[in-house]
Protein backbone atom coordinates (compact mmCIF):
# COMPACT_ATOMS: atom_id res chain seq x y z
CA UNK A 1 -2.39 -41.13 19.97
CA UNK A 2 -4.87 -40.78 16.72
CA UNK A 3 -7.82 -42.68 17.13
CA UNK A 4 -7.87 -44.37 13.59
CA UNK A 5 -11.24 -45.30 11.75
CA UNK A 6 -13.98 -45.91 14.13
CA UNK A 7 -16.60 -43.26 13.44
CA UNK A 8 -19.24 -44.94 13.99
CA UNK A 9 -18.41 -46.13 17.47
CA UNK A 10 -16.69 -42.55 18.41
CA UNK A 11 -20.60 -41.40 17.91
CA UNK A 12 -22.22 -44.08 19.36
CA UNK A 13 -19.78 -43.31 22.40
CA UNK A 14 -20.45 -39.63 22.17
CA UNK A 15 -24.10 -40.16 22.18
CA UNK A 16 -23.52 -42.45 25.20
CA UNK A 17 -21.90 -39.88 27.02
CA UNK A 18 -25.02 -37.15 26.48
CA UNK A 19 -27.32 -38.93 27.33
CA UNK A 20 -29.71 -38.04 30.04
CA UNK A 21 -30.48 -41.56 31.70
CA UNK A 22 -28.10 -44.16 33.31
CA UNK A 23 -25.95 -45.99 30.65
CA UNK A 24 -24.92 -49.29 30.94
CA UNK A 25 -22.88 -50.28 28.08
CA UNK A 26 -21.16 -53.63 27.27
CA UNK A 27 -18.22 -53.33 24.90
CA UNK A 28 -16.87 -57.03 23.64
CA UNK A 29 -14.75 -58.04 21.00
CA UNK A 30 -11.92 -60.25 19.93
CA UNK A 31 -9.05 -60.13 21.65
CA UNK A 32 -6.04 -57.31 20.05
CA UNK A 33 -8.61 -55.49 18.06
CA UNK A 34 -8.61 -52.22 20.39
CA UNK A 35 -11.30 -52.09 22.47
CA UNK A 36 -9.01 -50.51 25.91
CA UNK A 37 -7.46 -48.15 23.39
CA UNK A 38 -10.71 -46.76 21.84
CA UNK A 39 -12.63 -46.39 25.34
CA UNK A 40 -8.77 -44.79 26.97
CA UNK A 41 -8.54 -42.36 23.67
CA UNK A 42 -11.77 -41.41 23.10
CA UNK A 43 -12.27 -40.26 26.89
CA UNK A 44 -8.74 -39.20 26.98
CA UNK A 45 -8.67 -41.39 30.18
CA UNK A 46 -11.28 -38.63 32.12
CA UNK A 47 -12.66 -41.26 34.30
CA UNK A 48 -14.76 -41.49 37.76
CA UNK A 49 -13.31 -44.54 38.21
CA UNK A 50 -11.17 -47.13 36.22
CA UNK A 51 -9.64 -50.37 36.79
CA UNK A 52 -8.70 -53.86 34.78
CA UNK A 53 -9.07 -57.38 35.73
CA UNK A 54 -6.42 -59.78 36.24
CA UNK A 55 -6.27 -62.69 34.11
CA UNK A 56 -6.42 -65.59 36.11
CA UNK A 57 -5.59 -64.26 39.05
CA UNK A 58 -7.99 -65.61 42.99
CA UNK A 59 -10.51 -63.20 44.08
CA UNK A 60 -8.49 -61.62 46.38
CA UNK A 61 -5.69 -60.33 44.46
CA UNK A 62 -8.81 -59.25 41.78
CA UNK A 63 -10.06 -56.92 44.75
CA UNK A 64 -6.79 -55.94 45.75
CA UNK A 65 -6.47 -54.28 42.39
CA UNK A 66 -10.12 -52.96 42.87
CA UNK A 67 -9.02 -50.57 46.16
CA UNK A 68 -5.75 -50.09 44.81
CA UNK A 69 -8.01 -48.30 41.75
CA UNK A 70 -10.17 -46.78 44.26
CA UNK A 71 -6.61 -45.08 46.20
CA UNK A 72 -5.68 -44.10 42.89
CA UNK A 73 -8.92 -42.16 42.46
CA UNK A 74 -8.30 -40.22 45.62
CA UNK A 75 -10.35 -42.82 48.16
CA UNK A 76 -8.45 -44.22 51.00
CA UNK A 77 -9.61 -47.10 53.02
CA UNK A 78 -8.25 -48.06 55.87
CA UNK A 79 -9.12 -51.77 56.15
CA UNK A 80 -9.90 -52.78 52.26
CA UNK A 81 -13.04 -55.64 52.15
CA UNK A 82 -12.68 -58.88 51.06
CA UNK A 83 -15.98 -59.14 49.22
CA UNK A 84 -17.11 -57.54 46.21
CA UNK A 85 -20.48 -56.44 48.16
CA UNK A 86 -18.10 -54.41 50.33
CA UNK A 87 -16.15 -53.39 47.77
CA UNK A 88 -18.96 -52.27 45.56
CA UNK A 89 -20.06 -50.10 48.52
CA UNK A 90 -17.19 -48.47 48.67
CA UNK A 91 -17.05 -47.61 44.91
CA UNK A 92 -20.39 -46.14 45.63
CA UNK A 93 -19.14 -43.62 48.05
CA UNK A 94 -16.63 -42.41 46.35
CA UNK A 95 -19.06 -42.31 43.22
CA UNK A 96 -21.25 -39.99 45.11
CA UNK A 97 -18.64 -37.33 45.89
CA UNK A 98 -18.40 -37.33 42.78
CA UNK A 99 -21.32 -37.18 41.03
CA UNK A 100 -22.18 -33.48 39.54
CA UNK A 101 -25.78 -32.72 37.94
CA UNK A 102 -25.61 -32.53 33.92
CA UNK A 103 -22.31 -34.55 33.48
CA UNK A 104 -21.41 -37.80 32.95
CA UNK A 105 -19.64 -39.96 35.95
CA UNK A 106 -17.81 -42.41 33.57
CA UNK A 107 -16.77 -45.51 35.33
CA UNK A 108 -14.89 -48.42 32.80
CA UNK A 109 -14.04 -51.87 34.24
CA UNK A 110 -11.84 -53.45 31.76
CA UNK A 111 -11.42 -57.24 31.62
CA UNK A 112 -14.66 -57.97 33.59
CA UNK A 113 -14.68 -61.58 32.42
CA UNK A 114 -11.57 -61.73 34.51
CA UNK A 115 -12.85 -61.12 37.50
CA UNK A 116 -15.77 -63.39 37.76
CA UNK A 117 -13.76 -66.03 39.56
CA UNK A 118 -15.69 -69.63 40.80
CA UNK A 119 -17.78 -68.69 44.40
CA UNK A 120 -16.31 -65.18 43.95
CA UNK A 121 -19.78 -63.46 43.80
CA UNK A 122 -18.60 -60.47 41.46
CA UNK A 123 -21.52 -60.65 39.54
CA UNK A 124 -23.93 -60.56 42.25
CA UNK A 125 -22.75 -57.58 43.08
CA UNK A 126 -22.13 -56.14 40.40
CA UNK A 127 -26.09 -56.64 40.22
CA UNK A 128 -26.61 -54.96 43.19
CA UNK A 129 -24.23 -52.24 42.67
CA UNK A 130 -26.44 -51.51 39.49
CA UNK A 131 -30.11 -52.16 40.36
CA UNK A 132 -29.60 -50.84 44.15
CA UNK A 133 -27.64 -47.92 42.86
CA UNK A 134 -26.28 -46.84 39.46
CA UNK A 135 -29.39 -47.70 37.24
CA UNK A 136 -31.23 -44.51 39.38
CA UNK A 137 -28.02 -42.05 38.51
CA UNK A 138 -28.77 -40.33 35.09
CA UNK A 139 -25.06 -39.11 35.51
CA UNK A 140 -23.71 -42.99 35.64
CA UNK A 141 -22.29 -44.15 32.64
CA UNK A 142 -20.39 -47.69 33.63
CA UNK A 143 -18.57 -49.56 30.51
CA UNK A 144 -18.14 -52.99 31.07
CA UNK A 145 -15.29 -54.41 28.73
CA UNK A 146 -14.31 -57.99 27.94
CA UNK A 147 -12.57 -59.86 25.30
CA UNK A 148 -14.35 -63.45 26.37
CA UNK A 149 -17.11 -63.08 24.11
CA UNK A 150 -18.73 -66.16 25.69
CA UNK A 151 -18.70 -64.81 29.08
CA UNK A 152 -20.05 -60.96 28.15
CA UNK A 153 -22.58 -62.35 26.28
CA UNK A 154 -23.83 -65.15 28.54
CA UNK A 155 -23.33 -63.62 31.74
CA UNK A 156 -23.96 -60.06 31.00
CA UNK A 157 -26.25 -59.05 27.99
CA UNK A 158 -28.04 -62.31 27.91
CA UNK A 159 -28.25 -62.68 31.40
CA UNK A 160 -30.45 -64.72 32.74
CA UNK A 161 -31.10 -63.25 36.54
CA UNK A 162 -30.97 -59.88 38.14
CA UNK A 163 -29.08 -58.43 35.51
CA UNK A 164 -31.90 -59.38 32.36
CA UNK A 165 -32.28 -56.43 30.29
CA UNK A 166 -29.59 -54.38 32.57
CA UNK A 167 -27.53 -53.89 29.93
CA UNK A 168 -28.71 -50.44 28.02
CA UNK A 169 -26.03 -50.43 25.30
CA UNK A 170 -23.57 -52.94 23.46
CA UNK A 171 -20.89 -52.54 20.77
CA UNK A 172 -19.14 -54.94 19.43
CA UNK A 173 -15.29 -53.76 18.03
CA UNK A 174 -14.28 -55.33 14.87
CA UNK A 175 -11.65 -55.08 13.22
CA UNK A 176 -10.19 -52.42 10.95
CA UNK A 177 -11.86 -52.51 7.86
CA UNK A 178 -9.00 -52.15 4.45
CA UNK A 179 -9.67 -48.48 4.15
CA UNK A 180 -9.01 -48.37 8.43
CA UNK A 181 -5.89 -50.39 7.50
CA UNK A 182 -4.03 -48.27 4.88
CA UNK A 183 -4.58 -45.46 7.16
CA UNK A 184 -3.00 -46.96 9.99
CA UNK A 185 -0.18 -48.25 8.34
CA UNK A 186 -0.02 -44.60 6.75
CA UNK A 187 0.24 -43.14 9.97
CA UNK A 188 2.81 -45.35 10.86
CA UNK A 189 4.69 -44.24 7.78
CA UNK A 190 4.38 -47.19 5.89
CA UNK A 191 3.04 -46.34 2.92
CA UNK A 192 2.04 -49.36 0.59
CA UNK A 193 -0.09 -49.97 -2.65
CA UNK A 194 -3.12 -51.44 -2.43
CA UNK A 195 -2.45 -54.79 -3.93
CA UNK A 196 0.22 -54.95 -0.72
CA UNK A 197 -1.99 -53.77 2.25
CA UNK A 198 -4.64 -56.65 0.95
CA UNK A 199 -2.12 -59.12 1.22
CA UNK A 200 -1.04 -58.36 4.54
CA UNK A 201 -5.30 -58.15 5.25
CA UNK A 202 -5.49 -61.64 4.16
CA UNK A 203 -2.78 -62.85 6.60
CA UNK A 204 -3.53 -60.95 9.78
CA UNK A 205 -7.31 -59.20 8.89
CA UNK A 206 -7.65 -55.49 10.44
CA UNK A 207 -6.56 -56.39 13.92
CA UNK A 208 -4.57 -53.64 15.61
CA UNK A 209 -1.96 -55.67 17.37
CA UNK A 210 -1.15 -57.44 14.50
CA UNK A 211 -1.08 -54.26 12.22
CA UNK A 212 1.21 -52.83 14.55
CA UNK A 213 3.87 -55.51 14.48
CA UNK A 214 4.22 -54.85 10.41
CA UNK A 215 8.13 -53.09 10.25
CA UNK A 216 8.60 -49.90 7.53
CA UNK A 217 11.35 -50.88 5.36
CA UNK A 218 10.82 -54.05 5.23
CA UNK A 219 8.78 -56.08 2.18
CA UNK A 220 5.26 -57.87 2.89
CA UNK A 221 6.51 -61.44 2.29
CA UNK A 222 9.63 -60.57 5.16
CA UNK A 223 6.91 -59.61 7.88
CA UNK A 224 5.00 -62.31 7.12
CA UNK A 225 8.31 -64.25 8.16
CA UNK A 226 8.98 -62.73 10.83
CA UNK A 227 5.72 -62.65 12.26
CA UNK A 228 4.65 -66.03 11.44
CA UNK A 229 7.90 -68.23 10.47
CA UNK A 230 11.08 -66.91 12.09
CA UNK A 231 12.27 -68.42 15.37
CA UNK A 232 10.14 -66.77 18.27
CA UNK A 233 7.67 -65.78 15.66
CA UNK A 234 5.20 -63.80 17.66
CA UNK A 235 2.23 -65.37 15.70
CA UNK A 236 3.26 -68.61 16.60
CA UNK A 237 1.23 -69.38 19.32
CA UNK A 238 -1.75 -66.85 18.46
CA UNK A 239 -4.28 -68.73 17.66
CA UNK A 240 -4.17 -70.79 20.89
CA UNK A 241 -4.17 -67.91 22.98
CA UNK A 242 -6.81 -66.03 21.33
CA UNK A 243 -9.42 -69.15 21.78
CA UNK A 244 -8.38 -69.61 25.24
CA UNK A 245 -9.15 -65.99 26.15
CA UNK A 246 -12.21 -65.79 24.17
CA UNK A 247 -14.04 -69.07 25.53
CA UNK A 248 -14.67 -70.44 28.74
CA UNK A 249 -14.15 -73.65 26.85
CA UNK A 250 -13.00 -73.48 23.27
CA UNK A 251 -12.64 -77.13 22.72
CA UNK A 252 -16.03 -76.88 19.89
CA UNK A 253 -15.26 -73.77 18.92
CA UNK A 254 -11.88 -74.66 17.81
CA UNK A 255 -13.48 -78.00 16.50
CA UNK A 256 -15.91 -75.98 14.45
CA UNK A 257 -13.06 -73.92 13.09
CA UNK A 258 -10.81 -77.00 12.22
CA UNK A 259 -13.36 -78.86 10.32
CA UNK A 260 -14.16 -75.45 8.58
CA UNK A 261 -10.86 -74.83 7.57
CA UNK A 262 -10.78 -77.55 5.21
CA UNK A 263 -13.95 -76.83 3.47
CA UNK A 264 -13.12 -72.57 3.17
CA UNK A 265 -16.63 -72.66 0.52
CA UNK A 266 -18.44 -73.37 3.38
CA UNK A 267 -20.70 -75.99 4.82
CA UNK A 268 -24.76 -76.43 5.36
CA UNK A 269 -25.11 -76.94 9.15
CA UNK A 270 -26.30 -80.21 9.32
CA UNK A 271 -23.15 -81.72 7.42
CA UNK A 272 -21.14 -78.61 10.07
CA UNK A 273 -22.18 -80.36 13.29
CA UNK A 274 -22.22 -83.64 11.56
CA UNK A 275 -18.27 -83.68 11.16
CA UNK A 276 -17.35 -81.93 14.24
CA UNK A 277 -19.70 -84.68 16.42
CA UNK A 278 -21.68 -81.95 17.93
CA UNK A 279 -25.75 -82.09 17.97
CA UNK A 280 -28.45 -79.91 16.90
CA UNK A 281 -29.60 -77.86 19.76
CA UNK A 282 -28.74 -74.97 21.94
CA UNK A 283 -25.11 -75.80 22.75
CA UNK A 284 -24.35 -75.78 19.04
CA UNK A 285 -26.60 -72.86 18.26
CA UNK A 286 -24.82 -70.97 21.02
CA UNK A 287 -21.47 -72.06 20.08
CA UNK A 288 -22.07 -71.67 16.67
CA UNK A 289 -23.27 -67.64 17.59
CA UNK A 290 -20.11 -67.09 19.86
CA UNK A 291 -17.64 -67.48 16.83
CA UNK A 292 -20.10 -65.29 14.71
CA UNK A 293 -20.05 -62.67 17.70
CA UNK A 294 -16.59 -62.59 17.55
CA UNK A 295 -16.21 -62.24 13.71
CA UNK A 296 -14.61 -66.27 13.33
CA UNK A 297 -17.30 -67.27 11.18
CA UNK A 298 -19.99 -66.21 9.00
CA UNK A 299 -23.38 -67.39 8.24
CA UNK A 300 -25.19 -66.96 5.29
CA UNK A 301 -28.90 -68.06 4.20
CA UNK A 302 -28.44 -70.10 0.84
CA UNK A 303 -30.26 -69.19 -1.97
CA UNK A 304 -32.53 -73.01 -2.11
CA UNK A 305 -35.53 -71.22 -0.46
CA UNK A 306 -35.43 -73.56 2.23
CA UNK A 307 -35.89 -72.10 5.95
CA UNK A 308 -33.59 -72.05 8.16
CA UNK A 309 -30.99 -73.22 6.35
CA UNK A 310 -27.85 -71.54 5.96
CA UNK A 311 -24.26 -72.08 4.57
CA UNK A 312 -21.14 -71.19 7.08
CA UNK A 313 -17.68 -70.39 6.40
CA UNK A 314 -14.95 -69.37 8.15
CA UNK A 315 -13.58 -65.97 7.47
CA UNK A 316 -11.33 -65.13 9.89
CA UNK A 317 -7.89 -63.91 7.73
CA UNK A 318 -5.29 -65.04 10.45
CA UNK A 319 -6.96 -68.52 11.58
CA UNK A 320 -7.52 -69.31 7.49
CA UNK A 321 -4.04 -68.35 7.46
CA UNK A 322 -3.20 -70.12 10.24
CA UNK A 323 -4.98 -73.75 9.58
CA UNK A 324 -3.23 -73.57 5.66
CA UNK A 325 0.58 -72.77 6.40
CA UNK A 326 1.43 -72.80 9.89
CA UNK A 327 -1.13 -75.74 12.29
CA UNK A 328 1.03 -78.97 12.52
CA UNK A 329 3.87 -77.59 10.36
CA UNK A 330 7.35 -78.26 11.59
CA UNK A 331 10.51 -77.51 10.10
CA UNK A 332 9.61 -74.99 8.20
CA UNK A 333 12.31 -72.59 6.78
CA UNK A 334 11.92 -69.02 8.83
CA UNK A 335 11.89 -67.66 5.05
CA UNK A 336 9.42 -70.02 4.01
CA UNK A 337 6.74 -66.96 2.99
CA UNK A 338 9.70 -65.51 0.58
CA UNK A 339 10.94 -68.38 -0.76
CA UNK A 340 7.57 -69.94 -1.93
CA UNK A 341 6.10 -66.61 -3.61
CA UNK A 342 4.06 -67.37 -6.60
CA UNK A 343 3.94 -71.20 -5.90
CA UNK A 344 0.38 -73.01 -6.33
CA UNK A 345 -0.36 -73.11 -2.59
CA UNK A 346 0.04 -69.55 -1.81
CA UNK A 347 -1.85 -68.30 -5.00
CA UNK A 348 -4.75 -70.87 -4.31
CA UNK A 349 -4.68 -69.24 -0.79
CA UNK A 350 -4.84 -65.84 -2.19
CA UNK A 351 -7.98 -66.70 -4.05
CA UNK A 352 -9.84 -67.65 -1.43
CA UNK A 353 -9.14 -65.38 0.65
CA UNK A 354 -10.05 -62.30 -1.71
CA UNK A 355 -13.05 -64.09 -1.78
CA UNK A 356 -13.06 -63.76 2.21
CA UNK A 357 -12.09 -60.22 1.46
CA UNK A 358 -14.80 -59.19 -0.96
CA UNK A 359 -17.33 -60.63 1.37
CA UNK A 360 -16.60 -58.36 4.28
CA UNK A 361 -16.48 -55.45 2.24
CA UNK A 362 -19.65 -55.96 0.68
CA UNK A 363 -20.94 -52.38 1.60
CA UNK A 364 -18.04 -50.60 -0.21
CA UNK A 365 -19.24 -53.35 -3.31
CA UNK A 366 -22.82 -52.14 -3.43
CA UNK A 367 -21.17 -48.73 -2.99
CA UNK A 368 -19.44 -48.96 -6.23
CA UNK A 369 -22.33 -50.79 -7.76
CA UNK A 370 -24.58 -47.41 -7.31
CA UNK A 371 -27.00 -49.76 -5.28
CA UNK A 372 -26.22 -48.97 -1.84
CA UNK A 373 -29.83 -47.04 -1.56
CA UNK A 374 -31.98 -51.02 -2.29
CA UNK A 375 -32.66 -53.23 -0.14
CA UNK A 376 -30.62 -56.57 -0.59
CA UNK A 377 -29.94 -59.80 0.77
CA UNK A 378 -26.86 -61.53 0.31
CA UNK A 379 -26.49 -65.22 0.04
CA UNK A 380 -24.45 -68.14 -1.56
CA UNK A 381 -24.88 -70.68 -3.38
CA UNK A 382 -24.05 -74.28 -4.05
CA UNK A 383 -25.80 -77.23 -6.50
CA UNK A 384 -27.22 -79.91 -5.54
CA UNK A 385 -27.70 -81.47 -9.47
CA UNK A 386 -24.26 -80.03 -11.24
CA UNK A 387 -21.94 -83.45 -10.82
CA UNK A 388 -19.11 -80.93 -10.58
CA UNK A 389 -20.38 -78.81 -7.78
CA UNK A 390 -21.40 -75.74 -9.24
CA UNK A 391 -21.50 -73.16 -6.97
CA UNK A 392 -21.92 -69.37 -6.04
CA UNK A 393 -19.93 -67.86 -3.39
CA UNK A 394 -21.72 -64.13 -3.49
CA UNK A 395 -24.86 -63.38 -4.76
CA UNK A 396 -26.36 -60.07 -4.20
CA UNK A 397 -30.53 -60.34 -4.63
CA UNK A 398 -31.79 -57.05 -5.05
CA UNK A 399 -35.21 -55.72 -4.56
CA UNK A 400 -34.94 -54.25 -8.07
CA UNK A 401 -35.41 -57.63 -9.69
CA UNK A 402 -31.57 -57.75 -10.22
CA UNK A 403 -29.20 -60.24 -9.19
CA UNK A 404 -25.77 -59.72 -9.29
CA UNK A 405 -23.40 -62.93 -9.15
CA UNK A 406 -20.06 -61.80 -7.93
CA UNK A 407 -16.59 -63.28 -9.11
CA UNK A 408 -13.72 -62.55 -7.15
CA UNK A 409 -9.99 -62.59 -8.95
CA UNK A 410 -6.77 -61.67 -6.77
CA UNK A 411 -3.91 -61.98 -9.86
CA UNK A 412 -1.11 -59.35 -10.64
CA UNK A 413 -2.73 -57.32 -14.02
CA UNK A 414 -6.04 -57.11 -15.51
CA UNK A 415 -7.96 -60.60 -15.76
CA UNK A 416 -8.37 -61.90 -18.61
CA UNK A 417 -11.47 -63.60 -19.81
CA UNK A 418 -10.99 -66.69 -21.70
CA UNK A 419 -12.99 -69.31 -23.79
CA UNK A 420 -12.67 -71.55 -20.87
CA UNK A 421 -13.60 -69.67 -18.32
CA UNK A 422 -16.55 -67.60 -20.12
CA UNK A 423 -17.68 -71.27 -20.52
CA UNK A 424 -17.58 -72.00 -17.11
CA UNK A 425 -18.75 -68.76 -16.47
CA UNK A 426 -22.22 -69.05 -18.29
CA UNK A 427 -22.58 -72.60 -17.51
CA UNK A 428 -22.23 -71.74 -13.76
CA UNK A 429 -25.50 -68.89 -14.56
CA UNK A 430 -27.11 -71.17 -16.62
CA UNK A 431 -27.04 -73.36 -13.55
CA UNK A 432 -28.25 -71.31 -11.25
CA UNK A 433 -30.96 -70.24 -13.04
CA UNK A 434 -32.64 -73.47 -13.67
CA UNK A 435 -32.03 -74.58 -9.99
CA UNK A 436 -33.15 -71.81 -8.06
CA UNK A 437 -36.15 -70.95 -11.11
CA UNK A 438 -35.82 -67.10 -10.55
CA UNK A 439 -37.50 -65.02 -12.84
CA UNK A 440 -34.95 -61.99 -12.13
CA UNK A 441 -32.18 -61.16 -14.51
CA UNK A 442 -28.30 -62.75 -13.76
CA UNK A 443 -25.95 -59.87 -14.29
CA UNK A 444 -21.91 -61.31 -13.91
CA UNK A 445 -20.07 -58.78 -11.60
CA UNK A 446 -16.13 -58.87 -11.70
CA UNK A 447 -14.23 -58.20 -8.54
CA UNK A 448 -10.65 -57.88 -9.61
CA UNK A 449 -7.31 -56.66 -8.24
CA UNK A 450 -6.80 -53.96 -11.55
CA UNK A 451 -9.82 -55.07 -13.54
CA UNK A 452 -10.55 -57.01 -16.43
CA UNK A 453 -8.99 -56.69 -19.86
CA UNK A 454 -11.05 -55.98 -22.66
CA UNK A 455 -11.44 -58.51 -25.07
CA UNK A 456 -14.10 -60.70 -27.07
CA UNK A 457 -15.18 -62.53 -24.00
CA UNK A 458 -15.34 -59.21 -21.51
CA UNK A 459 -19.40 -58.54 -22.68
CA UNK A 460 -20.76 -61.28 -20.41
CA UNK A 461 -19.77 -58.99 -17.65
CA UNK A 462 -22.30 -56.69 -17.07
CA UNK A 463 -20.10 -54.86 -13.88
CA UNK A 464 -16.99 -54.30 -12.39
CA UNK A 465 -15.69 -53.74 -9.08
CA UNK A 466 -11.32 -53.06 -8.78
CA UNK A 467 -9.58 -54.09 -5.60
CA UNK A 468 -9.42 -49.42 -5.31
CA UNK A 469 -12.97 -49.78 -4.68
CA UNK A 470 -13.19 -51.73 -1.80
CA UNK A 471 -10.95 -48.98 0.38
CA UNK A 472 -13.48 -46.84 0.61
């Protein structure tokens, strides 16, 4: 199969594999966004050695797949171990009859979270497999793969013991970006406008798996059904079983999620941790850096000057999804997508969520904006003086002495600018302005589905930026 999007990783992986020392490389990631299929494709399956963890399976059964790998891979034992030391060992010798001067030995272990199992020593000797072994082989080039984010990073490229530092590369797979999207579905045949492949972005994000389940010849609003509403939908139980593979324990995770989810304009961290009970320190920190790994949440600093403190929100499309129309709700129609199209909750959803959208593409926005070559920070922004709540949710600060406040529209034409909303509009600036007490100039940016029709309100908009632009 095509390897679709992921150019940047195909020459990180390339680079990997010419390299002249001994490469270590962690790849981690969310769970169904395609980490097995890029490592498989790219390598066209050319390994040393492969093999895949069990989930949940007792350490013997996980080393009972190990020498079945190793039999596979032309090594027979006659008596398999039932260590990992042992086992280890014998991946070495079969390693070494293998090894050839100038070229790569690729070795991927898939799942490796898996097969750390309580008292089972795997990563002890993993340790010694690389430190006695490996990290002296400018041929080796292991990839260690795992979808429990809190276990690769914890265990592995933060680790603590014999494997500190150990760890030469890491790459972290996210998800298909819009552009990546529309040319999946494409090569799937499913050929959609714009407007269309954003929706189904803002209900399932760029996640492979997910993409994959979308049906040709069928409209957006009836795969959202029948992914998410129709009996044996096979989103129903999703989110569940995406925290409980990611996390060790996702009990705050998920409780940093839920109280998110109801405040989608984000919160300062002290109110965060406040609501979901947890307290300042390095279980929240680290907690708080696992969903960000993983692409749940994001944190940005807020424009008040203050250090340290930062504004998160949750923009993960499927779990925003998730928490609005499907958590607790039962009874639902298996139509109930099609049948409420255009109603106040799904358009207020939409909003938001373009908002979600333009934030993750906001390389393709500085793109359009010719100002992809200066530095910038990005931030938000919320008042602490307007009685109504004034607030910002992207600013881009520019080195230039430019900063560009971004509004973010998701309707079905051109946006028009009216005399309530320019009010609100320059109010909102004027706002800003006195709060913050820049001296840089406020230009208003427009992010729109088709783009804003011209009228007597459209000069306060010094930019725009059309839902085209953010495909790449």
């Amino acid at each position: 199969m095509k390897i679709i999007g992921r150019i940047h990783e195909q020459t990180l992986l390339k680079e990997y594999l010419n390299s002249t020392m001994p490469e270590f490389v962690a790849v981690y990631g969310r769970r169904r966004v395609g980490k097995t299929f890029l490592i498989n494709e790219f390598f066209q399956e050319d390994f040393t050695f492969s093999f895949t963890g069990f989930a949940k399976e007792c350490k013997k059964n996980q080393i009972h797949n190990f020498y079945t790998a190793l039999k596979k891979y032309g090594t027979n034992i006659d008596v398999p171990s039932d260590n990992w030391y042992d086992a280890f060992e014998d991946l070495i010798t079969h390693l070494s009859k293998n090894l050839k001067k100038g070229r790569k030995s690729v070795i991927f272990m898939d799942e490796l979270p898996w097969l750390d199992t309580p008292k089972s020593g795997f990563l002890a000797a993993l340790e010694h497999f690389w430190n006695g072994w490996a990290a002296s082989k400018p041929e080796i080039l292991l990839i260690a793969c795992g979808s429990a984010t809190s276990w690769m990073m914890n265990k592995l490229i933060r680790n603590k013991g014999g494997l500190h530092n150990r760890v030469t590369r890491r790459m972290c797979i996210q998800p298909f970006t819009l552009g990546e999207t529309a040319e999946y579905l494409l090569y799937r045949e499913i050929d959609l406008e714009h407007r269309d492949v954003a929706m189904l972005y803002m209900v399932f994000g760029g996640v492979p798996f997910y993409l994959n389940q979308i049906r040709r010849g069928k409209s957006v609003a009836q795969n959202i059904d029948e992914l998410c509403f129709a009996k044996d939908a096979i989103m129903r139980d999703e989110f569940d079983l995406l925290f409980d593979s990611l996390f060790a324990r996702p009990a705050r995770h998920r409780k940093i999620i839920e109280v998110l989810s109801a405040h989608q304009s984000g919160m300062m961290r002290e109110k965060l941790l406040a609501q979901t009970g947890l307290t300042t320190g390095g279980t929240a920190s680290q907690t708080l850096d696992e969903l960000e790994q993983c692409g749940f949440i994001e944190k940005f600093n807020d424009y008040s000057g203050r250090k340290g403190r930062y504004i998160y929100q949750l923009v993960d499309f499927f779990t925003l999804f998730y928490f609005r129309f499907m958590n607790g709700k039962k009874g639902l129609s298996p139509e109930y997508w099609s049948k409420s199209l255009g109603s106040g909750a799904q358009n207020a959803w939409a909003g938001l969520s373009f908002e979600k959208l333009c934030l993750l593409h906001i390389n393709e926005i500085q793109r359009k904006l010719g100002i992809s070559g200066i530095l910038t920070v990005i931030f938000a922004w919320k008042s602490t003086a307007e009685p109504k709540g004034a607030q910002i949710d992207l600013l881009i600060d520019r080195v230039d002495n430019i900063i560009n406040v971004c509004e973010c529209k998701f309707v079905n034409a051109p946006y028009e600018i009216d005399k309530t909303y320019d009010e609100n509009l320059r109010n909102k600036v004027a706002v800003f302005k006195k709060e913050v007490k820049t001296n840089k100039a406020v230009h208003i940016t427009m992010i729109t589905t088709y783009g804003i029709r011209q009228n007597k309100y459209a000069g306060a908009v010094q930019s725009e930026v059309i839902l085209d632009d953010l495909f790449g």
